[in-house]
C-alpha atoms as a PDB file:
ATOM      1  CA  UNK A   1      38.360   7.097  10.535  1.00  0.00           C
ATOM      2  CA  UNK A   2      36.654   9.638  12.825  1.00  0.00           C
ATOM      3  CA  UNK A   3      34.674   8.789  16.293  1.00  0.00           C
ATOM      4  CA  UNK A   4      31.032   8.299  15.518  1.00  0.00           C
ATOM      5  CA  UNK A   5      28.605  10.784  17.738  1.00  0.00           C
ATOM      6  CA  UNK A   6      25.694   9.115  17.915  1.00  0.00           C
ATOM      7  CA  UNK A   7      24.389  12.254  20.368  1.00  0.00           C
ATOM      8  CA  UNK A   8      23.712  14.077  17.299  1.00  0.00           C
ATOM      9  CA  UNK A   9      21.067  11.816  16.787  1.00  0.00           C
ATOM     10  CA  UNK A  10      19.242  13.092  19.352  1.00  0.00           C
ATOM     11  CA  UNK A  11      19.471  16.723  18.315  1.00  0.00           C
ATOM     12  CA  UNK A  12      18.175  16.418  15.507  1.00  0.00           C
ATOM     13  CA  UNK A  13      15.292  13.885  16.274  1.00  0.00           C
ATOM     14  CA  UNK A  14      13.043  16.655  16.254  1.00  0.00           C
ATOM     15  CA  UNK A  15      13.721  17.224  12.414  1.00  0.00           C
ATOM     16  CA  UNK A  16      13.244  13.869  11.910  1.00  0.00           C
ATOM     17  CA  UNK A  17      10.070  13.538  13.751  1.00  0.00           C
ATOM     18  CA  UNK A  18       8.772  16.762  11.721  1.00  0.00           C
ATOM     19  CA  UNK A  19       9.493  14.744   8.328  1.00  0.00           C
ATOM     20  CA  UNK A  20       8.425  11.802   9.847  1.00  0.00           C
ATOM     21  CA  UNK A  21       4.427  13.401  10.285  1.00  0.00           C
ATOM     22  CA  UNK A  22       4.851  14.309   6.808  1.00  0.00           C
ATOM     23  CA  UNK A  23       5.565  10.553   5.427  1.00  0.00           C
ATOM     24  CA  UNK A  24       2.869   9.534   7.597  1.00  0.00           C
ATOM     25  CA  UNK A  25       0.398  12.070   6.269  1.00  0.00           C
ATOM     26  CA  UNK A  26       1.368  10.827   2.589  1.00  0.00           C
ATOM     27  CA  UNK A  27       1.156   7.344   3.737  1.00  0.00           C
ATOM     28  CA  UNK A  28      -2.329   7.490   5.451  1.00  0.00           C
ATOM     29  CA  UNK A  29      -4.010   9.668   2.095  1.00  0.00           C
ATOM     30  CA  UNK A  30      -2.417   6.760  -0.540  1.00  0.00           C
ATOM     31  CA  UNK A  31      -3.868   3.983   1.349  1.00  0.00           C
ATOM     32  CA  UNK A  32      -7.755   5.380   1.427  1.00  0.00           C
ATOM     33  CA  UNK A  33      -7.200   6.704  -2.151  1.00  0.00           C
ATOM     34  CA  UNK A  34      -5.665   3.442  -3.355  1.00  0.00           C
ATOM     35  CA  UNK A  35      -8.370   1.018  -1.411  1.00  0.00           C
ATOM     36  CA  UNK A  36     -11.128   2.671  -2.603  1.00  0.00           C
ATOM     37  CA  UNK A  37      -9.631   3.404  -6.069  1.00  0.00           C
ATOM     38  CA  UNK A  38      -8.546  -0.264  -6.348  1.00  0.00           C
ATOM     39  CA  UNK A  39     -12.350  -1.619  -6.062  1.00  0.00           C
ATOM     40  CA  UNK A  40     -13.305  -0.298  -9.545  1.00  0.00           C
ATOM     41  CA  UNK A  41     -10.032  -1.466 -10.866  1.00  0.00           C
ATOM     42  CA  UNK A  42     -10.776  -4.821  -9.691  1.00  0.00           C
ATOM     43  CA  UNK A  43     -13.908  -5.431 -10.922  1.00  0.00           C
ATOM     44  CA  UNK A  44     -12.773  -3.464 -14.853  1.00  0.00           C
ATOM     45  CA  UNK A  45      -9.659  -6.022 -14.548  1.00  0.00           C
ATOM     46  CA  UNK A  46     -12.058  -8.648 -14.062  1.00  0.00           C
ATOM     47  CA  UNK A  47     -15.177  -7.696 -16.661  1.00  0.00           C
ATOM     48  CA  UNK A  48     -16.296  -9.229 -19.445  1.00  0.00           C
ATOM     49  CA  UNK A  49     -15.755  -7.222 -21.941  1.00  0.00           C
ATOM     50  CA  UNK A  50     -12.600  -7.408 -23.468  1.00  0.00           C
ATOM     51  CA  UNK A  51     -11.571  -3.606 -23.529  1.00  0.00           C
ATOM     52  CA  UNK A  52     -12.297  -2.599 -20.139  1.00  0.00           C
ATOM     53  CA  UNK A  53     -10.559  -5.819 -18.903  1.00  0.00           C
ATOM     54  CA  UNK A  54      -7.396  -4.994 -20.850  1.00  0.00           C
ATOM     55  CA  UNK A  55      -7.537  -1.400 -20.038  1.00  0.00           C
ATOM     56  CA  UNK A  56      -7.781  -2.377 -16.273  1.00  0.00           C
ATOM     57  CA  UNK A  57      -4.688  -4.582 -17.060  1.00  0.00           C
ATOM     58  CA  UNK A  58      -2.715  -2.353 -18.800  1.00  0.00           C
ATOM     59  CA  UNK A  59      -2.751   0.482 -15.969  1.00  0.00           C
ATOM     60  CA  UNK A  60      -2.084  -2.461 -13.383  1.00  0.00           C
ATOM     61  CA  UNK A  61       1.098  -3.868 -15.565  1.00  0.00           C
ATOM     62  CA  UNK A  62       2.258  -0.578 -16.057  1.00  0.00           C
ATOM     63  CA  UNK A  63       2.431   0.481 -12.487  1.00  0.00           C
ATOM     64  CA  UNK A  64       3.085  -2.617 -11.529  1.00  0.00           C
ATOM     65  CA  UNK A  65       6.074  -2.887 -13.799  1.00  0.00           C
ATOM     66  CA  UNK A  66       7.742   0.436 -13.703  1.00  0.00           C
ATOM     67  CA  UNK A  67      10.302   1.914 -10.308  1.00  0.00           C
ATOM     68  CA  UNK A  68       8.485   4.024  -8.274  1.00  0.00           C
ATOM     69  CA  UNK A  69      10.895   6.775  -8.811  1.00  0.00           C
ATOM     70  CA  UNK A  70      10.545   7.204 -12.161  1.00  0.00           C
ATOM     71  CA  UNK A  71       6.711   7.748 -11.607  1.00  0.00           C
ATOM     72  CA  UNK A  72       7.082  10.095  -9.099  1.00  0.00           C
ATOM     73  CA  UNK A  73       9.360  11.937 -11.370  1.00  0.00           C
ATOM     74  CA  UNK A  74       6.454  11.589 -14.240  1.00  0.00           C
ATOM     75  CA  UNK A  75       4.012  12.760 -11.969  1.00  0.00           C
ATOM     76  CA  UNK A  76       6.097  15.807 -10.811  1.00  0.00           C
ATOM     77  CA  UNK A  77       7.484  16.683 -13.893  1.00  0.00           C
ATOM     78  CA  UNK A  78       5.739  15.337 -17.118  1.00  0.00           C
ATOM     79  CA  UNK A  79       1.908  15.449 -16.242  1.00  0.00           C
ATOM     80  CA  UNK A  80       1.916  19.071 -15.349  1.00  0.00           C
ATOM     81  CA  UNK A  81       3.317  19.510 -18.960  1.00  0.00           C
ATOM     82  CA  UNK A  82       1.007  17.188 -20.071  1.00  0.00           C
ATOM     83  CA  UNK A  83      -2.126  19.011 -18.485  1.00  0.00           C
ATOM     84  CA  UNK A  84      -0.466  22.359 -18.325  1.00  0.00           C
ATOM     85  CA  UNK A  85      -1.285  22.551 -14.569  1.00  0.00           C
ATOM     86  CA  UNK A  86       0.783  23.262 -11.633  1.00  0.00           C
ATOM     87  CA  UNK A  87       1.327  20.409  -8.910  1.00  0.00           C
ATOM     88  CA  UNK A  88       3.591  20.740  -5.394  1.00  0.00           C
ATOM     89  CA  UNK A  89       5.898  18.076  -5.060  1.00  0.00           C
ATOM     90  CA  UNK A  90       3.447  16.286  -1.709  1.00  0.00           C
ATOM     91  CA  UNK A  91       0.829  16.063  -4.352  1.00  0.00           C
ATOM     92  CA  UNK A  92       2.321  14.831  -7.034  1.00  0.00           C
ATOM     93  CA  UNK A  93       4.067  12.349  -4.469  1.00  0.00           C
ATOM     94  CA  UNK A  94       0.516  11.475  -3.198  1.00  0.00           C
ATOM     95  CA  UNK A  95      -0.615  10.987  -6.902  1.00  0.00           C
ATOM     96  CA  UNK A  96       2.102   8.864  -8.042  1.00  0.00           C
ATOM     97  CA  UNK A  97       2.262   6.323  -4.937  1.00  0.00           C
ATOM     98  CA  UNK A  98      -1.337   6.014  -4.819  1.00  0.00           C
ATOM     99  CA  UNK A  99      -1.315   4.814  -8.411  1.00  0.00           C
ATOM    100  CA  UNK A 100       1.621   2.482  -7.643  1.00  0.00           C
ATOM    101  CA  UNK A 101      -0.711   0.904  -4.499  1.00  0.00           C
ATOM    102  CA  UNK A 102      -4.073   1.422  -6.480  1.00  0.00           C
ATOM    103  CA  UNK A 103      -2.844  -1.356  -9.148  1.00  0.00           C
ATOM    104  CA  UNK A 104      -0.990  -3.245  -6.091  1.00  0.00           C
ATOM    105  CA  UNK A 105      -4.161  -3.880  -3.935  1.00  0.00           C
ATOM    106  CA  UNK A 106      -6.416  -4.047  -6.898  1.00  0.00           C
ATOM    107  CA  UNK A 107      -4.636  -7.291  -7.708  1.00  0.00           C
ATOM    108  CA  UNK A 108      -5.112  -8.263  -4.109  1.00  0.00           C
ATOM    109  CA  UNK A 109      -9.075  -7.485  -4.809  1.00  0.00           C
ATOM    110  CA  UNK A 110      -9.085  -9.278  -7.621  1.00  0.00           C
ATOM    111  CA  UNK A 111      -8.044 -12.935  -5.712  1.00  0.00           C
ATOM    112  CA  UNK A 112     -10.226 -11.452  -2.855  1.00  0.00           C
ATOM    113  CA  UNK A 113     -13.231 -11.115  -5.114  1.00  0.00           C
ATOM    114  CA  UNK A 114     -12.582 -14.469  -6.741  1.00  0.00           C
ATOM    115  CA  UNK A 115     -12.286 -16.730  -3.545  1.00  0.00           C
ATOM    116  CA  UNK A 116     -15.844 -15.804  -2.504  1.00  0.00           C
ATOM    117  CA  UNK A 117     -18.459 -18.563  -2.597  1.00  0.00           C
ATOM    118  CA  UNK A 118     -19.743 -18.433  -5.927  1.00  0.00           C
ATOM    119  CA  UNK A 119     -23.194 -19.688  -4.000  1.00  0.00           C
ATOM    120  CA  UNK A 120     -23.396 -16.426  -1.852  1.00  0.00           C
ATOM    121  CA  UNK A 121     -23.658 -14.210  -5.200  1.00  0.00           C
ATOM    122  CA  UNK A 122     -26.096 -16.738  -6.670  1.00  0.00           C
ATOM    123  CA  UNK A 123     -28.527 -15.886  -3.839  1.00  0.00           C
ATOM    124  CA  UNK A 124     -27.585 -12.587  -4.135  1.00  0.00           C
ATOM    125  CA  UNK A 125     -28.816 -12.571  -7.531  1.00  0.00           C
ATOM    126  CA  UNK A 126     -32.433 -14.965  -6.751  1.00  0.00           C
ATOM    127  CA  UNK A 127     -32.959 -12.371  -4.025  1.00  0.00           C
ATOM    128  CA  UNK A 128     -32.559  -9.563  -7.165  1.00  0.00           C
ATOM    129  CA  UNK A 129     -29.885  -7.936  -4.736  1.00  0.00           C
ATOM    130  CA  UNK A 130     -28.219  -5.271  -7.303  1.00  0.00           C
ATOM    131  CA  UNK A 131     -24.510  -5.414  -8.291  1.00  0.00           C
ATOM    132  CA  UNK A 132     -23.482  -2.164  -6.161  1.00  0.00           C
ATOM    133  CA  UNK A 133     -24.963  -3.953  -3.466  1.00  0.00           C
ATOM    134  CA  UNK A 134     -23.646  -7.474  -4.481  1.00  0.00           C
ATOM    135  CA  UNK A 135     -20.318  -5.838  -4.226  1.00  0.00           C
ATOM    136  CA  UNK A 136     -20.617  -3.395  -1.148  1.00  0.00           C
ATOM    137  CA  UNK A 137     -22.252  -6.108   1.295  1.00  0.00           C
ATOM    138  CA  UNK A 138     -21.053  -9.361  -0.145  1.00  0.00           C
ATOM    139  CA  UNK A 139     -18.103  -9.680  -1.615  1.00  0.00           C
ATOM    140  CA  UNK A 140     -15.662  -6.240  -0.107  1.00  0.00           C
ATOM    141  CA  UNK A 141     -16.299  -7.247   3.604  1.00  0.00           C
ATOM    142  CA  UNK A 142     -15.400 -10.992   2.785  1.00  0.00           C
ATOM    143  CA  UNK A 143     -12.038  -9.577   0.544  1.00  0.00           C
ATOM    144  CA  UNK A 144     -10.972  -7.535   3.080  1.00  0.00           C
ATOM    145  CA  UNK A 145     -11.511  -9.864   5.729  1.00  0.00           C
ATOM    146  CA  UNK A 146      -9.273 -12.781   3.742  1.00  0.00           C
ATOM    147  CA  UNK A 147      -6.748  -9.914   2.106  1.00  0.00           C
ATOM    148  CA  UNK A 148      -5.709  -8.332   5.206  1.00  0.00           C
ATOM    149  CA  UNK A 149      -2.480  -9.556   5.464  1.00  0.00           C
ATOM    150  CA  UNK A 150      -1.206  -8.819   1.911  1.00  0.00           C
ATOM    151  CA  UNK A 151      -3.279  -5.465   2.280  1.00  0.00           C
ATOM    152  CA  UNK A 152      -1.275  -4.479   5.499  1.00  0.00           C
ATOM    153  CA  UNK A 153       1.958  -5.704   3.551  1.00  0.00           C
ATOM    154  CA  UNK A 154       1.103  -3.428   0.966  1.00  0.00           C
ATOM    155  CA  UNK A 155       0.525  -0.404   3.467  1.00  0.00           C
ATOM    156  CA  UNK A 156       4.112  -1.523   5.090  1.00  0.00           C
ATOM    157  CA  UNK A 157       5.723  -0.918   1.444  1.00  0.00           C
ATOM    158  CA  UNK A 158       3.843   2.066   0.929  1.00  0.00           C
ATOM    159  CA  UNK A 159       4.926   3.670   3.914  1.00  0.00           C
ATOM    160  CA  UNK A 160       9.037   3.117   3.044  1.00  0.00           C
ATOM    161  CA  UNK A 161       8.160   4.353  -0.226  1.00  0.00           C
ATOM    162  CA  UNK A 162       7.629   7.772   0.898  1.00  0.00           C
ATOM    163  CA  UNK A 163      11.861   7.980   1.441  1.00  0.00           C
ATOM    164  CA  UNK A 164      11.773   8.356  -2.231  1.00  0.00           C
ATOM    165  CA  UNK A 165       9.513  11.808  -2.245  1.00  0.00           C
ATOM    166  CA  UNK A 166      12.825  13.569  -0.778  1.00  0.00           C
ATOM    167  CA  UNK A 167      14.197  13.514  -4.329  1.00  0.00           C
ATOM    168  CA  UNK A 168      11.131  15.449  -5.696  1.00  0.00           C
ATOM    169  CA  UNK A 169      11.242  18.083  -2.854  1.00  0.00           C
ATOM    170  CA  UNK A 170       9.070  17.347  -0.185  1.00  0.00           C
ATOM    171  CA  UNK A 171       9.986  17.742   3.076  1.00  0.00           C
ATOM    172  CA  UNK A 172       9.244  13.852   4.863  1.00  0.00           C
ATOM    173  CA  UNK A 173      11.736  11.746   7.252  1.00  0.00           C
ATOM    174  CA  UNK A 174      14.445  11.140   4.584  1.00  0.00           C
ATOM    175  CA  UNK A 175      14.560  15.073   3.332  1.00  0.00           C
ATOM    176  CA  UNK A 176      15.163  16.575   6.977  1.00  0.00           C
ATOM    177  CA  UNK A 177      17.755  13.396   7.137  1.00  0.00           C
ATOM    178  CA  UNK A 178      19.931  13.998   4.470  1.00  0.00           C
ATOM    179  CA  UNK A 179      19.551  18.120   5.275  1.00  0.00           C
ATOM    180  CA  UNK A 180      20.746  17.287   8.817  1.00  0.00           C
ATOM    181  CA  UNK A 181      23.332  14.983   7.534  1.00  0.00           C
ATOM    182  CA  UNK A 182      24.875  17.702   5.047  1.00  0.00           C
ATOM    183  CA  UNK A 183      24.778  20.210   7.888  1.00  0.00           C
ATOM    184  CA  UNK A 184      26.359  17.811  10.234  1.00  0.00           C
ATOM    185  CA  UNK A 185      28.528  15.862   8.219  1.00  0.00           C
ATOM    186  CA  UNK A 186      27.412  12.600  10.330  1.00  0.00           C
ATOM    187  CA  UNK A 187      26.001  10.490   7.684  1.00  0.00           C
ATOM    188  CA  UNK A 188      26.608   7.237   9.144  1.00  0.00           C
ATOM    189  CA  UNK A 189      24.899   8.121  13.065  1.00  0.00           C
ATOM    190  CA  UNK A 190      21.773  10.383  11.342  1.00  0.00           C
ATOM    191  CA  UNK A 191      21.172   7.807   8.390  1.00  0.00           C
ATOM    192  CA  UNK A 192      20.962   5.142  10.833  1.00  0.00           C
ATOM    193  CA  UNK A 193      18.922   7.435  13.279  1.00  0.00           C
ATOM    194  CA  UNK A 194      16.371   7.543  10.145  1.00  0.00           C
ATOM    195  CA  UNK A 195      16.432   4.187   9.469  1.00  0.00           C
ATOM    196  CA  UNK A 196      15.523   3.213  12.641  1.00  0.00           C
ATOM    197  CA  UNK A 197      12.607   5.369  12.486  1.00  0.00           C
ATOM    198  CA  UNK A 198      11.493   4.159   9.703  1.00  0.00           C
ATOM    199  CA  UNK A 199      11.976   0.547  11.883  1.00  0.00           C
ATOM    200  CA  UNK A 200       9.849   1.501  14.840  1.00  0.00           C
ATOM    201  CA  UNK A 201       7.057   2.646  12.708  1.00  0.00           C
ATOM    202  CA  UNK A 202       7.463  -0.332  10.439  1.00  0.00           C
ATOM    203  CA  UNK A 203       7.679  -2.919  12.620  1.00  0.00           C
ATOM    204  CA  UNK A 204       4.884  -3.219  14.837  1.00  0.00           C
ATOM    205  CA  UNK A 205       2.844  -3.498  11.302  1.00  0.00           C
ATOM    206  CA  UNK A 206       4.932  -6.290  10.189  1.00  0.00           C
ATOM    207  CA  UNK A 207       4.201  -8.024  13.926  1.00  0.00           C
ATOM    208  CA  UNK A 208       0.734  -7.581  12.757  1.00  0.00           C
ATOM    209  CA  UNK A 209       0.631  -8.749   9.569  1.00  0.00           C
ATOM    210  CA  UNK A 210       2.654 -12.236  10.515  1.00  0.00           C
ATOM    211  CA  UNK A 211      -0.013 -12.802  13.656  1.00  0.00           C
ATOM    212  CA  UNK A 212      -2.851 -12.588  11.408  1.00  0.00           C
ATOM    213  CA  UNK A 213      -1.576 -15.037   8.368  1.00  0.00           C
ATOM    214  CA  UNK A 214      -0.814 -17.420  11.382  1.00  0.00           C
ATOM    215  CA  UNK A 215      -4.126 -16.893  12.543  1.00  0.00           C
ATOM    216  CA  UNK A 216      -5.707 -17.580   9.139  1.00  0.00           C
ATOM    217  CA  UNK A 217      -3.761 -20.642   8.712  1.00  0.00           C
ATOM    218  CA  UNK A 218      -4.470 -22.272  11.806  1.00  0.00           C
ATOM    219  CA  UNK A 219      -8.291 -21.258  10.443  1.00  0.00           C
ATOM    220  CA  UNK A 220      -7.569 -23.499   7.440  1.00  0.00           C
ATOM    221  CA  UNK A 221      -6.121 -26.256   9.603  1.00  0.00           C
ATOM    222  CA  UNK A 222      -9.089 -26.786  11.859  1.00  0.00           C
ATOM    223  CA  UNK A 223     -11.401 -25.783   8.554  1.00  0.00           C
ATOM    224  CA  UNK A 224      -9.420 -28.778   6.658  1.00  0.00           C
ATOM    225  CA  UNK A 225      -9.532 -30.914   9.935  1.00  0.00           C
ATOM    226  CA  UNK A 226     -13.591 -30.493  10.470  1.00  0.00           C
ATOM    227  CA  UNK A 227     -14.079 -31.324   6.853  1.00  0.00           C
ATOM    228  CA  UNK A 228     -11.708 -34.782   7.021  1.00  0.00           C
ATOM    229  CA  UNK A 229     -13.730 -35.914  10.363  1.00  0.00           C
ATOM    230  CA  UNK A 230     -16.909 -35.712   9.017  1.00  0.00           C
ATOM    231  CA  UNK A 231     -16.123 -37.232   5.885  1.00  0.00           C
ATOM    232  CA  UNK A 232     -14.811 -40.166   7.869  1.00  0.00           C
ATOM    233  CA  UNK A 233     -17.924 -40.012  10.243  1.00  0.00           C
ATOM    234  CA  UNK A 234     -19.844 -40.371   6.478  1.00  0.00           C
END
């Protein structure tokens, strides 16, 4: 077994940093797609009439129920077939993960939408406040407010999703990794360099994400424990 050389590392950080804007530029354009796109999807997943709701369901399931990959190959491959259209390998990555998310966080809508005070909407509704309005000033802010956490969990796994572009072309963190490790023949010490990329980016998130549920439970607690004092002052 050969000495490792973890000083290669740092000559070829710059690589990785180059790939590295590109995973974050792929990252950043599938969460705004997918968090607006989601909205709609929400609210078709939860209509009332039957084909719209089942629609809405079926494009969640599917994406919900299928490996990443194999839509990313779809989307680089197939649709342009399909369409007969011509797409680069960062847009069809861009379409394909922000599908994946799109039915992800539109589930996360969907119990976001549902949790808010069913009272709130009826006075929406006395008032003759509109639906787009219903939705845009009543019940998003509240969602987002309470689905923070998974939505930021979501981001996380969005974000290490973007390794799997490399195998469709495009040039992110895990592309300029494998090239340097091929060049280099250091696998193990560039691999690991990428990984911990991916860590340091990843990780402050996750920080994040684990303050704020703590934050929202200890809002529960003293929420539960307000409720139990004054029924036993009643």
């Amino acid at each position: 077994m050969g000495k490792t050389d973890w000083g290669i590392v740092w000559e070829v950080l710059p690589n990785l940093l180059t790939g590295l804007k590109t995973s974050l530029a792929i990252t950043l354009l599938v969460i705004i797609i997918s968090a607006v796109a989601a909205v709609p999807v929400a609210l078709a997943r939860m209509a009332e009439f039957d084909l719209i709701r089942w629609i809405a369901q079926g494009y969640i399931e599917l994406f919900r129920c299928t490996p990443v990959l194999i839509q990313l190959f779809w989307m680089f491959y197939a649709l342009p077939i399909l369409l007969d259209i011509s797409l680069s390998g960062f847009t069809a990555a861009v379409i394909a993960i922000s599908a994946n998310l799109t039915a992800q966080v539109a589930e996360v809508y969907r119990a976001g939408f549902q949790s808010v005070p069913a009272e709130q909407l009826e006075a929406a509704k006395v008032l003759q406040v509109d639906r787009y309005h219903q939705v845009a000033s009543i019940i998003v802010p509240q969602t987002l407010r309470q689905q923070l956490p998974a939505l930021l969990s979501i981001a996380i796994n969005g974000f290490k999703d973007t390794a799997l572009v490399s195998v469709i072309g495009v040039v992110d963190l895990m592309f300029a990794a494998n090239t340097a490790a091929a060049q280099t023949y250091r696998s193990l010490e560039i691999l690991t360099g990428a990984a911990l990329v991916y860590f340091v980016v990843a990780f402050p998130l996750s920080l994040l994400v684990s303050y704020l549920e703590r934050r929202g439970q200890q809002r529960l607690n003293e929420s539960a424990s307000k409720r139990t004092k004054q029924a036993v002052a009643a």
